[in-house]
Structure formats: C-alpha cells, structure tokens
C-alpha atoms as a PDB file:
ATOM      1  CA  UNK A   1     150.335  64.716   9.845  1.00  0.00           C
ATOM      2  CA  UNK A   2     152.522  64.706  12.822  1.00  0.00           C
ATOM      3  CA  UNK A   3     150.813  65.766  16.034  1.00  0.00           C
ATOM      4  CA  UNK A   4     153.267  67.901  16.670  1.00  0.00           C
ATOM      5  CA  UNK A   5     153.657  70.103  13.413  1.00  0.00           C
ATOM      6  CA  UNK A   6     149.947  70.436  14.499  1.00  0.00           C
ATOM      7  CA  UNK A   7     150.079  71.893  17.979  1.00  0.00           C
ATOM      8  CA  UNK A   8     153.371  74.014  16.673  1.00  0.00           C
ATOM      9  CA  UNK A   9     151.162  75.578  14.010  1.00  0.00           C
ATOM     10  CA  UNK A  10     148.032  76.360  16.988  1.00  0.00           C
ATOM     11  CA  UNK A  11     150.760  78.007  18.880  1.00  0.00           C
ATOM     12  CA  UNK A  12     152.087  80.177  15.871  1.00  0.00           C
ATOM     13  CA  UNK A  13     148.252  81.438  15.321  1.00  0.00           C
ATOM     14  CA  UNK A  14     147.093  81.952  18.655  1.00  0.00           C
ATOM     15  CA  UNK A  15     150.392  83.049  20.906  1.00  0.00           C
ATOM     16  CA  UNK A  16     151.342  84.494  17.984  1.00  0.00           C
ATOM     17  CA  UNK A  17     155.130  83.057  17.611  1.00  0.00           C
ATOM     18  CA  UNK A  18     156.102  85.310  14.746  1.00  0.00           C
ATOM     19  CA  UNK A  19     156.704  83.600  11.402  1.00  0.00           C
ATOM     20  CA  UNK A  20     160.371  83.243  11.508  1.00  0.00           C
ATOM     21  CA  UNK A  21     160.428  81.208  15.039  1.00  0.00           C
ATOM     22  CA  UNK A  22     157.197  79.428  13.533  1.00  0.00           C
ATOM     23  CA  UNK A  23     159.039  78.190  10.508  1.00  0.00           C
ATOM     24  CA  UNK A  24     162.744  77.683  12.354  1.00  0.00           C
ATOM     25  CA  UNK A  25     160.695  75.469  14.545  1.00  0.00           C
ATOM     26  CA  UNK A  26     158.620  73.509  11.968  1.00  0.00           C
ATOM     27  CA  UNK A  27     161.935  72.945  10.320  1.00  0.00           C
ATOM     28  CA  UNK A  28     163.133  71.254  12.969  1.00  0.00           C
ATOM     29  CA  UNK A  29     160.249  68.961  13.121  1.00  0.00           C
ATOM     30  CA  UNK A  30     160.404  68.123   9.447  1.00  0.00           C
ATOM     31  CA  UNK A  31     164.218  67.687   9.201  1.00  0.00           C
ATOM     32  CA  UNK A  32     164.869  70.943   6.863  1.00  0.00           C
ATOM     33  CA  UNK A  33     163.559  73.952   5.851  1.00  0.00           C
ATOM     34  CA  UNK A  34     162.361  72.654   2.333  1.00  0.00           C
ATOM     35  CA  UNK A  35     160.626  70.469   4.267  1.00  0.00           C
ATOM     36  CA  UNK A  36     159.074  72.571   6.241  1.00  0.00           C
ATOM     37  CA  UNK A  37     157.519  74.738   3.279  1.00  0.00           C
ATOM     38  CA  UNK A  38     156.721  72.087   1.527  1.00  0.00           C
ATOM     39  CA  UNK A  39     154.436  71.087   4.422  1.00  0.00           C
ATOM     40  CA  UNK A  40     153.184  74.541   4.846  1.00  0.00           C
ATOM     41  CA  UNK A  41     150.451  74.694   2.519  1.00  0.00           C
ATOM     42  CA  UNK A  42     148.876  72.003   4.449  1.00  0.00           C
ATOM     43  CA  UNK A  43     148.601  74.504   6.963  1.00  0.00           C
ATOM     44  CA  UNK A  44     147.333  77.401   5.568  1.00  0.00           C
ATOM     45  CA  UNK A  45     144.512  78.340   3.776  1.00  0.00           C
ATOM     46  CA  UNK A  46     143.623  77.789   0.027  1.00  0.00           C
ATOM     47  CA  UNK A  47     140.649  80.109  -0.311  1.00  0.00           C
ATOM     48  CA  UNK A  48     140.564  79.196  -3.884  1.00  0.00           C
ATOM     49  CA  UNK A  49     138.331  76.155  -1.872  1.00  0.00           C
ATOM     50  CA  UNK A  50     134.773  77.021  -2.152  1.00  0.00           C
ATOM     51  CA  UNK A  51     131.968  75.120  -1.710  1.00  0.00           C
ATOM     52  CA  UNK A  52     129.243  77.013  -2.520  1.00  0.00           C
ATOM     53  CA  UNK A  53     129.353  79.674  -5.738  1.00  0.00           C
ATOM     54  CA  UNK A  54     129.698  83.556  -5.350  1.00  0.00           C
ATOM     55  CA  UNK A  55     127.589  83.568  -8.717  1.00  0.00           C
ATOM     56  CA  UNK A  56     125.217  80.861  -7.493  1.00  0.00           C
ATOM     57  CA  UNK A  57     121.820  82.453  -9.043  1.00  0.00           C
ATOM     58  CA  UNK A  58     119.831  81.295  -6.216  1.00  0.00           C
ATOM     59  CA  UNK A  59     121.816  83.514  -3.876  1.00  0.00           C
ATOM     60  CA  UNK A  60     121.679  87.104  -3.549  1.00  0.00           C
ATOM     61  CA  UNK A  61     125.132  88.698  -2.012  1.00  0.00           C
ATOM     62  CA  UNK A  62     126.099  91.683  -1.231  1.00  0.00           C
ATOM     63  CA  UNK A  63     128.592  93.968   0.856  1.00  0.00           C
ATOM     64  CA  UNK A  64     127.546  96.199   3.750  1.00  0.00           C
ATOM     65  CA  UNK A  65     128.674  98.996   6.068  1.00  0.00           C
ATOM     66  CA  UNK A  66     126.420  99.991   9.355  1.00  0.00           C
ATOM     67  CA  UNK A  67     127.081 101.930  12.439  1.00  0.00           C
ATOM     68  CA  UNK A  68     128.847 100.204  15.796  1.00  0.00           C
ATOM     69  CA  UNK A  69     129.981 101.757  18.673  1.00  0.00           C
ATOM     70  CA  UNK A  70     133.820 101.992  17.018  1.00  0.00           C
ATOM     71  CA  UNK A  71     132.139 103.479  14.126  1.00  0.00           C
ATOM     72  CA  UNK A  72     131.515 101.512  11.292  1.00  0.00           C
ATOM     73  CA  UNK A  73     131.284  97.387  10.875  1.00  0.00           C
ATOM     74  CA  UNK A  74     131.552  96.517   7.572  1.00  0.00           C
ATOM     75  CA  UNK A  75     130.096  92.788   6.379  1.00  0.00           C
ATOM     76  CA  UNK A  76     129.217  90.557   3.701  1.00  0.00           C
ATOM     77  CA  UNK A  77     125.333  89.154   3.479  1.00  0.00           C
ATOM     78  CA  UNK A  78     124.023  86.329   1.950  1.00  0.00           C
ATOM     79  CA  UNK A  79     120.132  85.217   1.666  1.00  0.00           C
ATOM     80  CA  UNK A  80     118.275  83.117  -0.716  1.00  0.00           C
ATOM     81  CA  UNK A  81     117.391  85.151  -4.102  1.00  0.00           C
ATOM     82  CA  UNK A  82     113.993  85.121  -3.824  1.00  0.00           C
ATOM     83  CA  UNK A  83     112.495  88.435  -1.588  1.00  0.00           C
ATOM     84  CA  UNK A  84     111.127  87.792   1.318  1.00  0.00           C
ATOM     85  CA  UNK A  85     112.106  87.846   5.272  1.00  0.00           C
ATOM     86  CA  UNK A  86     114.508  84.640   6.626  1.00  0.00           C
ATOM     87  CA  UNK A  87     115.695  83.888  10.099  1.00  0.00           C
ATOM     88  CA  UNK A  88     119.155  85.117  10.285  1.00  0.00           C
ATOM     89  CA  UNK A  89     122.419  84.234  11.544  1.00  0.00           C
ATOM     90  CA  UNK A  90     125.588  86.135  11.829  1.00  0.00           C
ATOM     91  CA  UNK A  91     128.807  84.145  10.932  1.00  0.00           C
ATOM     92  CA  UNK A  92     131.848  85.051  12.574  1.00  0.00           C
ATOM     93  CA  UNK A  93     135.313  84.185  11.938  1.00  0.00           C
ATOM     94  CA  UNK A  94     138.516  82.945  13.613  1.00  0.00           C
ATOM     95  CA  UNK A  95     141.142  85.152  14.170  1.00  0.00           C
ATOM     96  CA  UNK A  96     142.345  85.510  10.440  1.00  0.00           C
ATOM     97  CA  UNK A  97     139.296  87.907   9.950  1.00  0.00           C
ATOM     98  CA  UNK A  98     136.717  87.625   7.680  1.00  0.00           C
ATOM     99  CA  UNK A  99     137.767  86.166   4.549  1.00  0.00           C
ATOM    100  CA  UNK A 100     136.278  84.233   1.679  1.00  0.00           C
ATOM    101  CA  UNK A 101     136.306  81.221   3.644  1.00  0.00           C
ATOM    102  CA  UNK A 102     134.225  82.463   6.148  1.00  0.00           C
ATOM    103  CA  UNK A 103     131.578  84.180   2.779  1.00  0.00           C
ATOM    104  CA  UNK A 104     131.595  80.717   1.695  1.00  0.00           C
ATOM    105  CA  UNK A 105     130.053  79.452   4.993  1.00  0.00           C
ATOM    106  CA  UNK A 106     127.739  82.350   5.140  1.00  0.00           C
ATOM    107  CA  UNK A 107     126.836  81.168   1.263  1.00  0.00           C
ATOM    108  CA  UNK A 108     126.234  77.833   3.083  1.00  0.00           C
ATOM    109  CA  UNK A 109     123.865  78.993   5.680  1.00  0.00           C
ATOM    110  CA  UNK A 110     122.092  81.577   2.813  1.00  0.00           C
ATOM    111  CA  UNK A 111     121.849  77.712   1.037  1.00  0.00           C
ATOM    112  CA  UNK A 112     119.800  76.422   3.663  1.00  0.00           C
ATOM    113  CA  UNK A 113     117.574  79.443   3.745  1.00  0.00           C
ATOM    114  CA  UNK A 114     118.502  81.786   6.288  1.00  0.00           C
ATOM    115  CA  UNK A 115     120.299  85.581   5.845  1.00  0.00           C
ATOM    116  CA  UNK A 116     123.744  85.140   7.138  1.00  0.00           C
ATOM    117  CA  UNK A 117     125.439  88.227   7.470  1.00  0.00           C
ATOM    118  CA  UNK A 118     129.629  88.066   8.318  1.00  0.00           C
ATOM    119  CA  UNK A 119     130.608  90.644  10.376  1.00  0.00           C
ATOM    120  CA  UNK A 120     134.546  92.060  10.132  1.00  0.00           C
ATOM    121  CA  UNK A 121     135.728  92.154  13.446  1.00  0.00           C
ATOM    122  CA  UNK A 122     138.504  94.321  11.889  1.00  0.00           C
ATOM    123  CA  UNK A 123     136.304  97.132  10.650  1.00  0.00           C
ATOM    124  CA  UNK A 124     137.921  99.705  13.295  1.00  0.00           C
ATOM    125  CA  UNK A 125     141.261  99.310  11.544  1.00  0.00           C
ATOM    126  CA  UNK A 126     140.300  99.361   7.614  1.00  0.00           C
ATOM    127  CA  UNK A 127     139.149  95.633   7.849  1.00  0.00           C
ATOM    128  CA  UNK A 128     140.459  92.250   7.486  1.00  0.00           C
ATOM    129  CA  UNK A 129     144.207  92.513   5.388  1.00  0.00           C
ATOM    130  CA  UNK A 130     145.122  90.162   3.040  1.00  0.00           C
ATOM    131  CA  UNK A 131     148.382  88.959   5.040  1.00  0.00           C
ATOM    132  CA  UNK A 132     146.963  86.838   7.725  1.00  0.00           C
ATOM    133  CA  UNK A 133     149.859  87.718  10.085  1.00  0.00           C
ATOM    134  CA  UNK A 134     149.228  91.494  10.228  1.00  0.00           C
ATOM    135  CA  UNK A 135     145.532  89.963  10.516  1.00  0.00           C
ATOM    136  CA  UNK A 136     146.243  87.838  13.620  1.00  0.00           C
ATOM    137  CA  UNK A 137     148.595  91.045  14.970  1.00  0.00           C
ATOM    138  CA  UNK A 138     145.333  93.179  14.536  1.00  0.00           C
ATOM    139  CA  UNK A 139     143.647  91.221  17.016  1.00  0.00           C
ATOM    140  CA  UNK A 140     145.570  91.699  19.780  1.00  0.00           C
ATOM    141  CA  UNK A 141     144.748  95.021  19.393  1.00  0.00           C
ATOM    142  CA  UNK A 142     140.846  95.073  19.751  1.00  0.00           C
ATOM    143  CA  UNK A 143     139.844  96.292  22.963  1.00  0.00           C
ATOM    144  CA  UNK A 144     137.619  92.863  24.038  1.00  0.00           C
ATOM    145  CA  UNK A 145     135.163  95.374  25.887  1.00  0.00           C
ATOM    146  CA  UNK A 146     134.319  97.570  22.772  1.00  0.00           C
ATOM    147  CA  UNK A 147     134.413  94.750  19.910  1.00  0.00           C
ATOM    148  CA  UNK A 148     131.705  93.075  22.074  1.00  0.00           C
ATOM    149  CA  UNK A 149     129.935  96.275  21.966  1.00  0.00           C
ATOM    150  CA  UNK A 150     130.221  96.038  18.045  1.00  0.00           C
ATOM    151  CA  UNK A 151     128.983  92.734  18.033  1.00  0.00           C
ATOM    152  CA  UNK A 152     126.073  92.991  20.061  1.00  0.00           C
ATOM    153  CA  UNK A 153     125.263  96.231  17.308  1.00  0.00           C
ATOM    154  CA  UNK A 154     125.568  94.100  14.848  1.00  0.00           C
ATOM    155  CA  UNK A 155     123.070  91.689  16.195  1.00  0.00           C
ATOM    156  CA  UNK A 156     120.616  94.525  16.501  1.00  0.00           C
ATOM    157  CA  UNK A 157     121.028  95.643  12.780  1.00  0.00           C
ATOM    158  CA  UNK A 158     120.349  91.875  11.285  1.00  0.00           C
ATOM    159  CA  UNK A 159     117.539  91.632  13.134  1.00  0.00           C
ATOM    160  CA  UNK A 160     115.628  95.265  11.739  1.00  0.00           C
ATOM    161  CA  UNK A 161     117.168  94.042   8.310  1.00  0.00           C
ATOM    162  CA  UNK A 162     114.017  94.304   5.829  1.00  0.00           C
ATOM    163  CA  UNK A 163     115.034  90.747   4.803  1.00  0.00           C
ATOM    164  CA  UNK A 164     115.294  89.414   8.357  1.00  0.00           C
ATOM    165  CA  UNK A 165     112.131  88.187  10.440  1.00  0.00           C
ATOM    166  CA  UNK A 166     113.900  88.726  13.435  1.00  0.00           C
ATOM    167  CA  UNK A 167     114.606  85.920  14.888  1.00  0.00           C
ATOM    168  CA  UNK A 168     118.516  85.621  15.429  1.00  0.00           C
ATOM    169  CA  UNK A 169     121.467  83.071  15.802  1.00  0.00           C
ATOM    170  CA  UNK A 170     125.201  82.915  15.137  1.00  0.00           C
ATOM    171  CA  UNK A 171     127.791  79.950  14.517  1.00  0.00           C
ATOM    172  CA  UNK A 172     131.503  80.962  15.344  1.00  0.00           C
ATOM    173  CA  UNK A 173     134.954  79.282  14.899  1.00  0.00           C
ATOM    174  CA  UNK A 174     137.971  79.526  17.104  1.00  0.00           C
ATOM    175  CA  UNK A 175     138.105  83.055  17.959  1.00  0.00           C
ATOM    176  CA  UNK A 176     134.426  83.373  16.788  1.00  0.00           C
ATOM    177  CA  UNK A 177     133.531  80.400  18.669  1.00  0.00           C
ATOM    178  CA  UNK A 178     134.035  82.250  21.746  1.00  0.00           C
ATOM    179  CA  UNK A 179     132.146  85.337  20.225  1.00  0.00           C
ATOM    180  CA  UNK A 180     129.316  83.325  19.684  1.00  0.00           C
ATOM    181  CA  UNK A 181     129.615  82.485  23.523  1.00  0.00           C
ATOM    182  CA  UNK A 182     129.770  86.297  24.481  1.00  0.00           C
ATOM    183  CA  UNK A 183     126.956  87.027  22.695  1.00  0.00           C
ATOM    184  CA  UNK A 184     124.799  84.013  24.071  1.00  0.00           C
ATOM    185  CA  UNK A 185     125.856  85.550  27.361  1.00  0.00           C
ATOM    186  CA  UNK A 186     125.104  88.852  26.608  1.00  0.00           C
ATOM    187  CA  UNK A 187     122.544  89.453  23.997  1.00  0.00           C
ATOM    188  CA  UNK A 188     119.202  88.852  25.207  1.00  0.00           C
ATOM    189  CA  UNK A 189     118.263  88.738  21.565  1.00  0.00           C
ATOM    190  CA  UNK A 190     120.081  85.463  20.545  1.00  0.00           C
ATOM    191  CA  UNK A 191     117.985  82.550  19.949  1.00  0.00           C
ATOM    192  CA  UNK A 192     120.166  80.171  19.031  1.00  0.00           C
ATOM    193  CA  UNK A 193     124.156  80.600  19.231  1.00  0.00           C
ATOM    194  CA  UNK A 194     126.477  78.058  17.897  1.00  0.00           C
ATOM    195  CA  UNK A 195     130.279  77.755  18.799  1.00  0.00           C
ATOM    196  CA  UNK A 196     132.994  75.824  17.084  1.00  0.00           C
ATOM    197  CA  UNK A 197     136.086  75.175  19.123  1.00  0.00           C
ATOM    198  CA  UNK A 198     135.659  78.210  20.994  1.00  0.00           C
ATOM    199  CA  UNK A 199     136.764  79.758  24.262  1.00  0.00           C
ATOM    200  CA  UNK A 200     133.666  79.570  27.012  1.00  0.00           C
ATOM    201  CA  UNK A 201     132.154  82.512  28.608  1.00  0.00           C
ATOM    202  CA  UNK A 202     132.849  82.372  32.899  1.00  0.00           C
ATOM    203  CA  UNK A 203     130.724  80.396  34.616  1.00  0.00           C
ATOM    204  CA  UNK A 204     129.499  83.228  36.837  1.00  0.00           C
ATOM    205  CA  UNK A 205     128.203  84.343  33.615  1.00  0.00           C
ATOM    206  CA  UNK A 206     126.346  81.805  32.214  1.00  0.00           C
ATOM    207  CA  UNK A 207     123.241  82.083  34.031  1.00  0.00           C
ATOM    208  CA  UNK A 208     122.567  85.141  31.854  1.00  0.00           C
ATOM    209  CA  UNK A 209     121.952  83.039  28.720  1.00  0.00           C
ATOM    210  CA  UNK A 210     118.209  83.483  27.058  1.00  0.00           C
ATOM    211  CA  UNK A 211     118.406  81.545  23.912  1.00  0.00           C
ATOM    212  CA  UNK A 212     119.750  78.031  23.330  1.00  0.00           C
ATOM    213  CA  UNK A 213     123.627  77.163  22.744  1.00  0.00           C
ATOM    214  CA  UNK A 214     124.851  74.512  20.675  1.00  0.00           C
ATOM    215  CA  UNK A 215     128.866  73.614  20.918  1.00  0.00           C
ATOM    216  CA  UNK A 216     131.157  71.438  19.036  1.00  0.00           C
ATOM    217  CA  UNK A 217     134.900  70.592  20.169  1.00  0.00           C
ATOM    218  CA  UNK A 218     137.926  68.815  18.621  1.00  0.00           C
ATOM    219  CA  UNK A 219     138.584  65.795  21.115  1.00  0.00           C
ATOM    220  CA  UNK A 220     142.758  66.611  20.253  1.00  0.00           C
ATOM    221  CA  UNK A 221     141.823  70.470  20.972  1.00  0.00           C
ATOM    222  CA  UNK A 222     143.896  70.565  24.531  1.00  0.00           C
ATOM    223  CA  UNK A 223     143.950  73.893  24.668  1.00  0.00           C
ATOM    224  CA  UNK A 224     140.290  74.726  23.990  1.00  0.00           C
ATOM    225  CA  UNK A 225     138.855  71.519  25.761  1.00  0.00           C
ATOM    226  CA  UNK A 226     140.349  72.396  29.261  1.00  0.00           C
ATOM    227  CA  UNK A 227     136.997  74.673  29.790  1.00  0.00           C
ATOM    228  CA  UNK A 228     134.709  72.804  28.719  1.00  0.00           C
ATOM    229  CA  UNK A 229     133.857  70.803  32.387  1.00  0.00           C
ATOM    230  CA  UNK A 230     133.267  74.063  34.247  1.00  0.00           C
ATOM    231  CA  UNK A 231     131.139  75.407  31.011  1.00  0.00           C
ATOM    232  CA  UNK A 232     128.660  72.231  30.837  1.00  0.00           C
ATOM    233  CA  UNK A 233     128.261  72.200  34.775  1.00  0.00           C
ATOM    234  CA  UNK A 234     127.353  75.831  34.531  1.00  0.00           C
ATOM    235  CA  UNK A 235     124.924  75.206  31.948  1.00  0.00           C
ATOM    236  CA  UNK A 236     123.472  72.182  33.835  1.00  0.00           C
ATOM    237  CA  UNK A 237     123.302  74.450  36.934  1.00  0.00           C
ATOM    238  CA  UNK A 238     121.459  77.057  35.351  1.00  0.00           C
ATOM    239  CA  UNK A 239     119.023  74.712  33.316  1.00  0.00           C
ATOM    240  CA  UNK A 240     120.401  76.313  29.736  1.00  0.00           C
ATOM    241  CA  UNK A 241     119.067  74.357  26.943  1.00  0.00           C
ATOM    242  CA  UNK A 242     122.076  73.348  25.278  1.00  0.00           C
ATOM    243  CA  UNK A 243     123.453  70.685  23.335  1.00  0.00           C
ATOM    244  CA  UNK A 244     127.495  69.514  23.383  1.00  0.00           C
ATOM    245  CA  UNK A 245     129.453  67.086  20.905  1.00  0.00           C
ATOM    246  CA  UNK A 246     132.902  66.099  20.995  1.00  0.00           C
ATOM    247  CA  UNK A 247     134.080  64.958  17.576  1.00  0.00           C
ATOM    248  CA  UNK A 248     136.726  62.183  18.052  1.00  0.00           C
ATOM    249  CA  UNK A 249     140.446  62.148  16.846  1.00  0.00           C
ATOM    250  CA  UNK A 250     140.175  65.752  15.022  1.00  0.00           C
ATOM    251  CA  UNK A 251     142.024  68.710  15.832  1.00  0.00           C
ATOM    252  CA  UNK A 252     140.797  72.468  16.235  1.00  0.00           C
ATOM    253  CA  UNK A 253     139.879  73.945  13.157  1.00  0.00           C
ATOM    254  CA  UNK A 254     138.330  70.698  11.536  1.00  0.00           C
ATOM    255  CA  UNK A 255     135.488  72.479  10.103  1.00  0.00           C
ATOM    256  CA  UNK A 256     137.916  74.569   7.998  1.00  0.00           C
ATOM    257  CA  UNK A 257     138.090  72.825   4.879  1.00  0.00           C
ATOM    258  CA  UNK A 258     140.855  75.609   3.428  1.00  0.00           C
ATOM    259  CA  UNK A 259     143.247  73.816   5.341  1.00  0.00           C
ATOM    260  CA  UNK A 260     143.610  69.865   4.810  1.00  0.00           C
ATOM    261  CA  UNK A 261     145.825  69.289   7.893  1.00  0.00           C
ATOM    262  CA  UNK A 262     143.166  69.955  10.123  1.00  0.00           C
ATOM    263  CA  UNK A 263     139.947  69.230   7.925  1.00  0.00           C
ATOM    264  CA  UNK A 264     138.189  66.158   8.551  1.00  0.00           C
ATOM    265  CA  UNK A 265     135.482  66.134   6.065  1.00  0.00           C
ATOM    266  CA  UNK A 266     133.105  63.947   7.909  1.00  0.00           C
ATOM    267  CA  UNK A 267     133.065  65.710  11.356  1.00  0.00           C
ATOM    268  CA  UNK A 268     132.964  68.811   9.361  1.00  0.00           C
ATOM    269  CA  UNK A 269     129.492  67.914   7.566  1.00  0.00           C
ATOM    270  CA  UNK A 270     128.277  66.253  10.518  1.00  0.00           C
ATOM    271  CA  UNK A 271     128.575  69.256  12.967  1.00  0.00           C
ATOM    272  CA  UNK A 272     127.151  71.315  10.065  1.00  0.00           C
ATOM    273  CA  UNK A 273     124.178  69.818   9.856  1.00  0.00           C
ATOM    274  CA  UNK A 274     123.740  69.683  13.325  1.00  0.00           C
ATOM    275  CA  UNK A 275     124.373  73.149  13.016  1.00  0.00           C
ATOM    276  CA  UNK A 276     121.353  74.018  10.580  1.00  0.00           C
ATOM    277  CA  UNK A 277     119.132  71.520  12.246  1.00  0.00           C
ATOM    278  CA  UNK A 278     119.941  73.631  15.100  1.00  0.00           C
ATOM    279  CA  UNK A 279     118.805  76.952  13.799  1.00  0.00           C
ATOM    280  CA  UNK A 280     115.686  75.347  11.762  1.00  0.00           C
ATOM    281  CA  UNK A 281     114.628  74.364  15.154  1.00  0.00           C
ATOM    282  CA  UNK A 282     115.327  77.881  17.341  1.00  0.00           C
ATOM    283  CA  UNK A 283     114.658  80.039  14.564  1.00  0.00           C
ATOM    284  CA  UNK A 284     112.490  78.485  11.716  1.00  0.00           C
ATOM    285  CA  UNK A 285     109.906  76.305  13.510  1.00  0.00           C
ATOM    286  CA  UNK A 286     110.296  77.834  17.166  1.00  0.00           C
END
C-alpha cells in the first residue's frame, strides 16, 4: 500500500484529524472517494481476526472490576485452565481501548502460560465504546497524571491475584507501548516491561527503572523512532538491562494483525516470541 495512505491514516489516529478530513484526504490519494472506502478496510480493524479461541478449553477467561484511584478499572483475564499461580503480565492497548484484539493477545500470553490481565484505560468514562473515534476522542481526555495512577493500581492488584505468583511484566502497543514505558519507570514492581512502537519515558527518568525493558520499533515508524537515540543512551548510561530491535521495512502497528495494511506477519511472530522468551526469562526462570 502506498506510503502515503499509510502515514495519512497514523495522522487520522493519533492527531486525531476527524473522519471527514481523514477520508476527503485519503480520497485524494486514491483518486475518488469509492476508492478511498474501498481501501478503508485495509485500515481498520476486523476483530472478527482471532488467533487464539474465547472457548479454547485450556483457557480460563473471565471479566473483572477492581478499585483505582479514578474509581474502578475494569479488565479482562486470561490464565491457563488448570489452578494454580502463573507469572503475570498486564496487556495494554493502543489508543482504540481495549478491544477483542487486544483479549486475543492476552489469550496469547494465557497460551504460553502466564495470567494476562487487560486493563481498560477507559474505565473512568464507562469503558472502551464500540466506535473507535469516540474511543480515540476519549483519550484525549484522560488526565496522563491520574491514568498512570490507575495503572500502577492495577499492577498492584495482578500481583496479590490468588492466581498470580507475583512476579510481574507488561507488553504495550502504540499508546500502550509508552504505558509499558511509564510503568518500567515508575513501578518498582515491574520485572519485565515490553513496549511495541511506543513513546519513551524522558531520559531524566530512566535511571529509575528496576526491572528489565524489552522494545520493538517499526524501522518506517518516523514519528515514534525520533526518540529512540536519546532512550537507548539513557539506558546505556544508567546500565538498564534492556534489549532493542528494529524490524525492517514495517510500519507502526505491525503486530496488529486486525489490520492487513500494517501487519507483517513475520515481524509480528518474531517480536512475539521474543516477547515470551522475554518474560519466561524475567518472570518464569528468574
């Protein structure tokens, strides 16, 4: 797909341009406008994609509420079926809020033996809508100062789950991505944080990190790749055990397999495994 439908549709979901400029714009690009929505689903996401079961019977799912600062976080958990305690991980989503995507990677990490749990960033207003507009609107709304707050609560209640042994990591994406950096930063109880494509912490800040980081970036990711210099110097500075791949000739969001613009399968299950191999070494065998 053209480069340029692709940085026009980053723009529309993280300015936001609203959808009317979005599509006048993108139908300029593709030469009409029943080109441009014929190129839209491309774009978006299909959540009908899933690539591991809701009624997989070695999983055991559920749907949560728990106290936060704001009040209450709501989230959806995944863990193997079996009782017992697993290392856990908190999976948090881009700026479209948590949606069945985003269960579906929890699923994945539950898979590999660990409890995920998915927090909804959106929790103080009702949770994540279905229209991923008023979504992406929400979060402009989130006071940064208090949703980190939340966040850092929510680390604290996966870790004195009954099913958790404590031990505690993350994986983000986009918007999460840089969540997943906030809480490296600032929750002494993260082991082992992992962060898709997402915006770096300062560098004053970094020497606050405990656990271990892990970080995967889009080499056509502009926007997102301008920190990364002053991040890795800042972690080399302050001795932070961290490891950093740059996945070539994909764009933001290739993890994402809703959305087959951006998706690049092989990155994707590369930088997932990675990912668990990650967390199996921080949190499993640590």
């Amino acid at each position: 797909m053209d480069p340029k439908i692709i940085k026009l549709y980053d723009e529309y979901t993280h300015k936001p341009l609203s959808r009317e400029v979005f599509l006048k714009r993108l139908a300029l690009l593709t030469g009409s406008l029943t080109a441009a929505l014929n190129v839209l689903p491309n774009l978006e996401g299909n959540y009908m994609i899933a690539e591991t079961s809701e009624t997989d019977e070695d999983l055991f799912t559920e749907k949560v509420s728990f106290s936060v600062k704001s009040g209450n976080m709501n989230a959806y958990i995944a863990r193997p079926a079996k009782a017992g305690t697993y290392p856990t991980v908190l999976v948090i989503h881009e700026n479209r809020g948590l949606n069945a995507h985003i269960e579906d990677v929890a699923r994945r990490a539950a898979k590999e033996g660990f409890l995920a749990v998915a927090p909804d960033a959106l929790s103080p207003f009702g949770g994540t809508p279905a229209n991923e507009d008023e979504a992406r609107a929400l979060f402009a709304k989130l006071d940064a100062a208090a949703n980190l707050e939340n966040f850092k609560d929510t680390v604290a209640y996966a870790g004195k789950r009954p099913d958790s042994t404590g031990k505690i990591g993350c994986v983000g994406f986009c918007w999460g991505g840089g969540i997943a950096n906030q809480l490296a930063v600032n929750s002494a109880d993260m082991k082992a944080a992992v962060a898709f494509y997402g915006r770096q912490p300062e560098s004053t800040q970094v020497g606050m990190i405990k656990g271990a980081v892990q970080l995967h970036y889009a080499e056509l990711d502009e926007r997102i790749n301008a920190g990364i210099a002053a991040y890795e110097s800042a972690l080399k500075e302050n001795k932070i055990d961290y490891e950093l791949y740059m996945y070539a000739g994909v764009n933001h969001a290739f993890h994402n397999n809703t959305s087959t613009a951006r998706y690049n399968e092989a990155a994707a299950k590369l930088a997932w495994s990675r990912t668990v191999e990650f967390w199996k070494k921080k949190l499993m065998n640590a």
